[in-house]
Protein backbone atom coordinates (compact mmCIF):
# COMPACT_ATOMS: atom_id res chain seq x y z
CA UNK A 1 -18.62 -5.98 14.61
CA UNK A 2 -21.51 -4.05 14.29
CA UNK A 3 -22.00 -1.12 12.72
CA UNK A 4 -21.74 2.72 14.31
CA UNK A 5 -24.65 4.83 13.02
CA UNK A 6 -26.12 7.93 13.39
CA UNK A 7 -29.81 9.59 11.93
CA UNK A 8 -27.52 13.08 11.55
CA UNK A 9 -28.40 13.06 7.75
CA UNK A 10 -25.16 15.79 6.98
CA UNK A 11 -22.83 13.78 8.96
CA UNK A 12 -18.77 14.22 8.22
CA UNK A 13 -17.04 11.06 8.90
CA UNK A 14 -13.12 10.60 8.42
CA UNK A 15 -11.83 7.49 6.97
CA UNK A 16 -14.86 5.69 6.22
CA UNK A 17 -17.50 4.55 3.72
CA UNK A 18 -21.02 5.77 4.68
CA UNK A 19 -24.32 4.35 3.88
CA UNK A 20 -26.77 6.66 3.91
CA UNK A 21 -30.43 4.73 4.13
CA UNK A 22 -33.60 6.69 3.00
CA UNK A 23 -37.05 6.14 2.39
CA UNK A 24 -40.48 6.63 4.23
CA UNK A 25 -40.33 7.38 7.88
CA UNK A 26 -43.11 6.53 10.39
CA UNK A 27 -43.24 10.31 10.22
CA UNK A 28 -43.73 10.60 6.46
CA UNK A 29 -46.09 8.19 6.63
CA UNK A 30 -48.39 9.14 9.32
CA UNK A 31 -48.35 12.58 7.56
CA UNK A 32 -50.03 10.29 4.86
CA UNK A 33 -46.64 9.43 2.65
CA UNK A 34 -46.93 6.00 1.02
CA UNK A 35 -44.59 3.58 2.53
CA UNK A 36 -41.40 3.06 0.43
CA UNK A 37 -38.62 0.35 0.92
CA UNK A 38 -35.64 1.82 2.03
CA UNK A 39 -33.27 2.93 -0.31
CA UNK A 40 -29.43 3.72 -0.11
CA UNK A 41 -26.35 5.64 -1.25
CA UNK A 42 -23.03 5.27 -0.46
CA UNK A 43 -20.79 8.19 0.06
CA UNK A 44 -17.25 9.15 1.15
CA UNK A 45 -15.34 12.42 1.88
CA UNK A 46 -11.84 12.90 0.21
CA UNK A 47 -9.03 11.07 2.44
CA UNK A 48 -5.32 9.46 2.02
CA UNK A 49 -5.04 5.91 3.03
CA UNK A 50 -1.97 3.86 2.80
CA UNK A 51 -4.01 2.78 -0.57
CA UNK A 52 -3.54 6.41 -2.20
CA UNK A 53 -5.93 10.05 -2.46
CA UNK A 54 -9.19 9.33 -2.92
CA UNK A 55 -11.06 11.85 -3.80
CA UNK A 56 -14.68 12.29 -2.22
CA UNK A 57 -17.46 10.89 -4.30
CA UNK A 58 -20.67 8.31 -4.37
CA UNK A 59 -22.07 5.80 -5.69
CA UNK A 60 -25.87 5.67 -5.82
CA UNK A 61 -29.21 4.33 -6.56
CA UNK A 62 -28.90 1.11 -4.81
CA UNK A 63 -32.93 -0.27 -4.58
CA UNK A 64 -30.83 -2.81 -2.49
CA UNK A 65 -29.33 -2.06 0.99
CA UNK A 66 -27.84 -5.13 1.40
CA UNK A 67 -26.50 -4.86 -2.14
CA UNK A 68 -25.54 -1.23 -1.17
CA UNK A 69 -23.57 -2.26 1.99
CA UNK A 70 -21.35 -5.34 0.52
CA UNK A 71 -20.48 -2.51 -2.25
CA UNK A 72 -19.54 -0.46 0.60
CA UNK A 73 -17.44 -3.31 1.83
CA UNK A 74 -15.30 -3.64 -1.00
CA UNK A 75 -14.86 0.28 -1.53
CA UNK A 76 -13.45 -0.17 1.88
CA UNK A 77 -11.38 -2.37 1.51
CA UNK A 78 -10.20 -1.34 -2.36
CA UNK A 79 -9.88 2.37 -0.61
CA UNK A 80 -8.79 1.29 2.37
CA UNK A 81 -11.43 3.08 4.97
CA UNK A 82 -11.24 2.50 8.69
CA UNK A 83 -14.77 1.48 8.52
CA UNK A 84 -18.66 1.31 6.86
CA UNK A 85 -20.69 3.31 9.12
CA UNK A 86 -24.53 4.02 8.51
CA UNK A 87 -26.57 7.18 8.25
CA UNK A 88 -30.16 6.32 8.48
CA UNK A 89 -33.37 8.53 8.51
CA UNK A 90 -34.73 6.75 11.56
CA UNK A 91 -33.63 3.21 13.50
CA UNK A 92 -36.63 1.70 12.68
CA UNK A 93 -35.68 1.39 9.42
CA UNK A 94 -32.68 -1.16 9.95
CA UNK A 95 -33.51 -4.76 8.87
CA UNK A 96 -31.77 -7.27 10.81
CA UNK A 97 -30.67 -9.48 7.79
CA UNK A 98 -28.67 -6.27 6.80
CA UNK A 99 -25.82 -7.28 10.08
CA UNK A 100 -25.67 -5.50 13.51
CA UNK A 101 -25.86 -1.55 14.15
CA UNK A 102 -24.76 -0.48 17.43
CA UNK A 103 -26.37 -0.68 20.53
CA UNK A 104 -26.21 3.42 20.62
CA UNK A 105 -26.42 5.87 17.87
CA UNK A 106 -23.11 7.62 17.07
CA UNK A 107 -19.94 8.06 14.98
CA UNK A 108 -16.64 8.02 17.65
């Protein structure tokens, strides 16, 4: 299933792990940035699963997205979260050896 996403960097999602995926933007680097590999974080907002509270937290500095997003995997399923969904600075970023984003951008 691929996964929702959105480039809203402040997005609230319920019931989910985000990955939030950073580095230089065409953007940034026309603007004469130096290109950086992306980079990610993985976030979640408090919620109450049928696995307990979980309080909101992160866990960061992941040089690794692919790394970053199988972490996210197990948080889900050791929290158990709805879902992984991506924040990402722009879609050009996404890596197809990461998995599938959604055809659209969006969180529903």
């Amino acid at each position: 299933m691929p996964y929702a996403w959105t480039t809203d960097q402040d997005v609230l999602v319920d019931n989910a792990i985000i990955v939030s995926i950073g580095g230089a933007d065409a953007a940034m680097i026309a603007f004469g940035s130096s290109y950086s590999s992306p980079a990610a974080v993985i976030v979640w907002h408090s919620m109450v699963t049928a696995e307990g509270f979980f309080a909101a937290g992160s866990d960061t500095d992941f040089h690794d997205v692919a790394e970053a997003l199988a972490r996210a995997e197990i948080l889900r399923k050791q929290m158990g979260a709805g879902r992984v969904v991506i924040s990402i600075r722009e879609r050009g970023m996404w890596r197809h050896e990461w998995g599938e984003l959604a055809e659209w951008e969006g969180i529903r």
